[in-house]
Protein backbone atom coordinates (compact mmCIF):
# COMPACT_ATOMS: atom_id res chain seq x y z
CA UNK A 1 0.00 0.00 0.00
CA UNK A 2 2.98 2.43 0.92
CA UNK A 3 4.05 2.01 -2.83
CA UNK A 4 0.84 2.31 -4.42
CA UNK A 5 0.73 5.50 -2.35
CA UNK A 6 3.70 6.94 -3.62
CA UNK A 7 3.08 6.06 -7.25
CA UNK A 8 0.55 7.71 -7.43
CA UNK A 9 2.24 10.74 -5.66
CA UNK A 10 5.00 10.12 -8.53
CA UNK A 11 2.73 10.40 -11.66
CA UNK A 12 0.67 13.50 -10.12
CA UNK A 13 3.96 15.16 -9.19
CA UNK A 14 5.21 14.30 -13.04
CA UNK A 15 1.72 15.29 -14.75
CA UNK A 16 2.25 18.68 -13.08
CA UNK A 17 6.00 19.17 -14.12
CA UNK A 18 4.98 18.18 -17.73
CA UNK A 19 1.93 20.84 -17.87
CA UNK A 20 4.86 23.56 -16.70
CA UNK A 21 7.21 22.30 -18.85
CA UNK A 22 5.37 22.38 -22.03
CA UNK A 23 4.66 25.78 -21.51
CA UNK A 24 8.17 26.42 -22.11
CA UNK A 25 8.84 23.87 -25.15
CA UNK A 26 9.49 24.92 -28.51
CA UNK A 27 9.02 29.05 -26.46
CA UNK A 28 11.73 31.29 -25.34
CA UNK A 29 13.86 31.22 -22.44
CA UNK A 30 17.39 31.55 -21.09
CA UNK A 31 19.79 28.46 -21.32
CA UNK A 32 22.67 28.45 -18.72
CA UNK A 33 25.60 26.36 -18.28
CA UNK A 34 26.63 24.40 -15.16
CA UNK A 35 29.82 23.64 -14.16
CA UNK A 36 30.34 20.45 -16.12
CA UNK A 37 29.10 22.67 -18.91
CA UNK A 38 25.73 20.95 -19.27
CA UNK A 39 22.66 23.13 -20.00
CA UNK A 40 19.95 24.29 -17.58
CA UNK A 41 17.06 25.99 -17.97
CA UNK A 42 14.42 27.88 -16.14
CA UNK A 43 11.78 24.85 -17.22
CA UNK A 44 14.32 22.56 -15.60
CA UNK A 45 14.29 24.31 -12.32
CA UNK A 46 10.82 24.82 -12.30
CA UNK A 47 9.73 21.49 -12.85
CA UNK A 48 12.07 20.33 -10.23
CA UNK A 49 10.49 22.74 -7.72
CA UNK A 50 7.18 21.45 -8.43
CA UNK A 51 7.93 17.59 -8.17
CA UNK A 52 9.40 18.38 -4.88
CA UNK A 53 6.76 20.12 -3.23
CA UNK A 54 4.45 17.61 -4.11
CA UNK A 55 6.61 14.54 -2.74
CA UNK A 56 7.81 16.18 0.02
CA UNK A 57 4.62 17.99 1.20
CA UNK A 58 2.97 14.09 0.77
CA UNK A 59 5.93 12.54 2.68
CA UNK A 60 8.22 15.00 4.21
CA UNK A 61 9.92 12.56 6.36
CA UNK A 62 11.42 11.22 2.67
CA UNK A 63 15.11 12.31 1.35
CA UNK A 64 15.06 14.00 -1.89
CA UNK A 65 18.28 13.73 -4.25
CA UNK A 66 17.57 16.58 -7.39
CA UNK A 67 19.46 17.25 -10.55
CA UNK A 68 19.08 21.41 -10.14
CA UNK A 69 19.09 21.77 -6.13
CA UNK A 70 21.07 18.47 -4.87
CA UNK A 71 20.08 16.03 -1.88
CA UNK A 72 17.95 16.71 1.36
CA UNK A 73 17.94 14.19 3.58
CA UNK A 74 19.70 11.70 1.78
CA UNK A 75 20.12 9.38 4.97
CA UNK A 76 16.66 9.08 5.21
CA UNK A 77 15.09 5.22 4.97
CA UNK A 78 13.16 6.52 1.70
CA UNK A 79 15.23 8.93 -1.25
CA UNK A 80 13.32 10.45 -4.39
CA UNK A 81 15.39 10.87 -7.35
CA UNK A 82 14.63 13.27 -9.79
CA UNK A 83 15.54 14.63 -13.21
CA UNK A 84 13.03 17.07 -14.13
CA UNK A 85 13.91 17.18 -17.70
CA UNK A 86 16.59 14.18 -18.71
CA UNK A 87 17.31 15.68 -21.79
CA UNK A 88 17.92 19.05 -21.89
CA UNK A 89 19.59 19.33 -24.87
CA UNK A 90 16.75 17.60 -26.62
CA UNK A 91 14.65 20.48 -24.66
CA UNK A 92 17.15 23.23 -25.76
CA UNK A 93 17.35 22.09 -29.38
CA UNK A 94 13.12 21.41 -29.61
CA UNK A 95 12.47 18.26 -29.93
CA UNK A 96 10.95 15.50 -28.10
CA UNK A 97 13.55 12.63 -27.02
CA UNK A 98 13.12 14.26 -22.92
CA UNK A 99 11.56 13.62 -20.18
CA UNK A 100 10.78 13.39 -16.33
CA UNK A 101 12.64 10.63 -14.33
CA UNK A 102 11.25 10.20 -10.92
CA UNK A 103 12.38 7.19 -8.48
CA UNK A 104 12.36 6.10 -5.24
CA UNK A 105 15.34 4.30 -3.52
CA UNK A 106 14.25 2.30 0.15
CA UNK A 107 17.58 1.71 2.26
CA UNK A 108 19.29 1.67 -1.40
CA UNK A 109 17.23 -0.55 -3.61
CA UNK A 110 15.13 1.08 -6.35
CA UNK A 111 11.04 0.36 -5.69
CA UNK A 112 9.53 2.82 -7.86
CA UNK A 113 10.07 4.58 -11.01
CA UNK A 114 8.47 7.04 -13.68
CA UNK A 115 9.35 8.31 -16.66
CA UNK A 116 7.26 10.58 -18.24
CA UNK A 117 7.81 11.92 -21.97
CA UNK A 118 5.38 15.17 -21.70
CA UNK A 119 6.36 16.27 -25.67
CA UNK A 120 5.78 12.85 -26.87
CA UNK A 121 2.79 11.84 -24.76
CA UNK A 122 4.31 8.91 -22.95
CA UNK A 123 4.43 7.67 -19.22
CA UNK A 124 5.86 5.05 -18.10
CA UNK A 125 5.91 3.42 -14.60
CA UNK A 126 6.60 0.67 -12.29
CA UNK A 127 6.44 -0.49 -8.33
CA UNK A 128 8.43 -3.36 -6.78
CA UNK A 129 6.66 -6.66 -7.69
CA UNK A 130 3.86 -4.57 -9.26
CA UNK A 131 4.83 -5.32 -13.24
CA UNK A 132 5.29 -2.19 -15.45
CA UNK A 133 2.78 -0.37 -17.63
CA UNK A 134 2.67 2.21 -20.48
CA UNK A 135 0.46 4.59 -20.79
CA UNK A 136 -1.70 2.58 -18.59
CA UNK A 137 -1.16 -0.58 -20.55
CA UNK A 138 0.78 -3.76 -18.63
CA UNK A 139 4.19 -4.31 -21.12
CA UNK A 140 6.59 -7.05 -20.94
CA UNK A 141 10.47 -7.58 -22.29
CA UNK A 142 11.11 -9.71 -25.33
CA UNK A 143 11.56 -13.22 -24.96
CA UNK A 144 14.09 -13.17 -27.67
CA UNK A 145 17.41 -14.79 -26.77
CA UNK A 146 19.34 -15.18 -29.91
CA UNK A 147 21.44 -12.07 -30.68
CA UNK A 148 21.14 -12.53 -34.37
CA UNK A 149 17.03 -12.18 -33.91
CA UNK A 150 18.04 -9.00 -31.21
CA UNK A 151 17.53 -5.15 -31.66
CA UNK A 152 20.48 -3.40 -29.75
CA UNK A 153 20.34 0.42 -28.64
CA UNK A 154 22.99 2.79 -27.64
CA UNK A 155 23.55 5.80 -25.86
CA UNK A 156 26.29 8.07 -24.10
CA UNK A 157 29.31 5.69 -25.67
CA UNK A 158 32.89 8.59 -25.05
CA UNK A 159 34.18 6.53 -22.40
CA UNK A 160 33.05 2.95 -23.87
CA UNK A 161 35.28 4.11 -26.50
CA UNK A 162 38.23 4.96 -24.53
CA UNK A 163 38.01 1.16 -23.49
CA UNK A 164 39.05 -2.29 -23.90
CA UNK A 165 34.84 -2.89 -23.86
CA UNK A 166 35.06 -1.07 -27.58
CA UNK A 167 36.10 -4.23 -29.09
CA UNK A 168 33.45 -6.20 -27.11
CA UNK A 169 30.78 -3.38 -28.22
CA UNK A 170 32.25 -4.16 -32.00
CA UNK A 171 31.46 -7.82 -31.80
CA UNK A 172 27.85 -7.24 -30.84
CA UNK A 173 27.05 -4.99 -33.91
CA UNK A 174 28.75 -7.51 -35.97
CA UNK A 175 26.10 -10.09 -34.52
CA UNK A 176 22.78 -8.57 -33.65
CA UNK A 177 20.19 -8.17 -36.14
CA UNK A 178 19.52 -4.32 -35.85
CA UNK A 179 21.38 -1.64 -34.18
CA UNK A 180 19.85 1.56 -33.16
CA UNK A 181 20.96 4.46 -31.35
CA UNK A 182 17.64 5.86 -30.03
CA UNK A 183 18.91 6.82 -26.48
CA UNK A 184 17.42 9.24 -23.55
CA UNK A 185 14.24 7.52 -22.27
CA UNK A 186 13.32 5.84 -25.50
CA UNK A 187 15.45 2.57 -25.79
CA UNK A 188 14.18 1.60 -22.35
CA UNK A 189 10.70 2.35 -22.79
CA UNK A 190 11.06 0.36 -25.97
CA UNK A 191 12.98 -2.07 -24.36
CA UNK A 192 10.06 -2.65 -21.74
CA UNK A 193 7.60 -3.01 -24.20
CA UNK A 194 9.24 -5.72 -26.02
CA UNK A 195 10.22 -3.93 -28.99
CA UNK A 196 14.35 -4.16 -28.63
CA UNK A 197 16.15 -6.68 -26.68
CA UNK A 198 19.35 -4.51 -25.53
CA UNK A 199 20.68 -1.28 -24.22
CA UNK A 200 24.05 -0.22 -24.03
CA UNK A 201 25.26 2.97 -22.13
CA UNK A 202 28.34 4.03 -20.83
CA UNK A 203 27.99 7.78 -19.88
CA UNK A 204 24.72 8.55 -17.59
CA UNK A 205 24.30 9.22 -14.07
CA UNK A 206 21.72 7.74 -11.25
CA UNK A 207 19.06 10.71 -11.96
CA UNK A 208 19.11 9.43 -15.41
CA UNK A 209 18.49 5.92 -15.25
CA UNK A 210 16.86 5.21 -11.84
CA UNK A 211 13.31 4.52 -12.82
CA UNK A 212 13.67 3.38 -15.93
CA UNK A 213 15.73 0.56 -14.34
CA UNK A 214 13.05 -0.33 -11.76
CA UNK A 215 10.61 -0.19 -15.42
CA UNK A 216 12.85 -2.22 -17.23
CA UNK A 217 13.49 -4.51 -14.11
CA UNK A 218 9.68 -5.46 -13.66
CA UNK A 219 8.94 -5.97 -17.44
CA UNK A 220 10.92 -8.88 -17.44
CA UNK A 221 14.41 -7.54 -18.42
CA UNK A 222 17.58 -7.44 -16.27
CA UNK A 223 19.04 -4.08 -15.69
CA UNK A 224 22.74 -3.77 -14.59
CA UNK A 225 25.78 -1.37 -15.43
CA UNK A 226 28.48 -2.74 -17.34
CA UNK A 227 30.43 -4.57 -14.79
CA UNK A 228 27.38 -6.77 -14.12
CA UNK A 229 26.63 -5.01 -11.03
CA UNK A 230 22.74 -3.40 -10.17
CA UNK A 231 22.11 0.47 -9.99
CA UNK A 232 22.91 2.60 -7.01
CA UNK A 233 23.69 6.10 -6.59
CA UNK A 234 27.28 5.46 -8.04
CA UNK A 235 26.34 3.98 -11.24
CA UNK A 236 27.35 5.51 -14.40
CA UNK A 237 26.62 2.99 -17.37
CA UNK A 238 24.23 0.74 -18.48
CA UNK A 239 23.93 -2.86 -19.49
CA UNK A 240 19.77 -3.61 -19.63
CA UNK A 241 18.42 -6.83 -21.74
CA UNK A 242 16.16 -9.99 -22.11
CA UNK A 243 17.26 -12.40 -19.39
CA UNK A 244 18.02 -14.53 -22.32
CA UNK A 245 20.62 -12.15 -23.92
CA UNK A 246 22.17 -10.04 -20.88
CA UNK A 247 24.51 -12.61 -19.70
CA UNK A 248 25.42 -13.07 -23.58
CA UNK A 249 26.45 -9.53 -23.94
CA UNK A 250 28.13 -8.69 -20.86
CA UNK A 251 30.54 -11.72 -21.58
CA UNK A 252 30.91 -10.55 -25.03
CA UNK A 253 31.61 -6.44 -23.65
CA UNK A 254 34.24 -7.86 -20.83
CA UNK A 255 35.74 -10.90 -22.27
């Protein structure tokens, strides 16, 4: 029930962001730089603003860990991460590959995620043991195990190419059947629905990926970073397939 309760907490906090944000889309505005020279905008900070009030005015005993105004309470038994808009650039540039990531992390495991596409018209969300849904619609993974038959997506890939998992990355495009590059939120929504079997990333942060790993995770599909190991607030890359093919791949990016 505590779940349930905060999902729906989750997608009311991200149905609000999304109405502010698309005020903003396609309008004008300023576009700052931070320090690591990603963008930022006012619809950004907004958004953020409003997600928080409404998870922390429903649960104010809950940590909150924010891409524009850091962590509160990040010792807390219960941490919401957010990115109000995971994509910025996409935002910036005016067109519709971002969205809203909101999680929630219980003494470190992920238990909730959603990921809402407000320019596209696409939400997608999942609770611990709960099964994911699409736009209200239950979705499952692909039961495709053969590589050959697999669709494989990439991302963020600068420091995959600075390393000895390049080769390894080679060898799967030589094998699957289809590569894409679709990144952002996309590849894993697709990815949950059963419409690609693979995502590779080697350049995102927890904000990023948080609920769309718990979305992922509870369609069916393992979600892991590159070494093999599950997301935490550390994590910077992405390894998320069919249980038939993740095993495949990470041997093929390591060995």
């Amino acid at each position: 029930m505590m779940l349930e309760s905060c999902l729906e907490s989750a997608r009311a906090a991200a149905a609000a962001a999304a109405e502010d944000i698309l005020r903003y889309y396609r309008g004008a505005f300023a576009v700052e730089l931070k320090a690591d020279q990603s963008p930022v905008t006012i619809a950004d900070r907004r958004a953020e603003e409003i997600i928080r009030d409404i998870l922390l005015g429903a649960y104010p005993d809950h940590g909150f860990f924010g891409e524009e105004s850091g962590k509160r309470q990040a010792d807390a038994d219960y941490l919401w991460l957010v990115d109000p808009i995971d994509g910025t650039k996409s935002f910036v540039g005016g067109y519709d590959m971002f969205s809203t990531q909101i999680a929630l992390m219980h003494h470190g495991e992920l238990v909730l995620g959603v990921s809402s596409a407000p320019a596209a018209g696409e939400v997608a969300w999942a609770v611990r043991g709960g099964g994911a849904c699409i736009d209200g619609t239950a979705v499952r993974v692909s039961g495709k195990s053969a590589l050959a038959e697999a669709a494989v997506s990439t991302g963020n890939l600068r420091s995959l190419a600075h390393s000895k998992r390049w080769a390894g990355l080679g060898r799967i495009v030589a094998a699957a059947d289809r590569i894409r590059g679709y990144g952002d939120y996309y590849h894993y929504h697709r990815l949950a629905a059963g419409q690609i079997e693979a995502v590779i990333e080697s350049d995102v942060n927890i904000l990023d990926i948080a609920a769309l790993s718990v979305i992922v995770r509870e369609a069916g599909g393992v979600f892991t970073d590159l070494q093999g190991d599950p997301p935490g607030l550390a994590t910077t890359s992405v390894l998320a397939a069919t249980p038939g093919l993740h095993g495949q791949l990470l041997e093929m990016l390591n060995g």
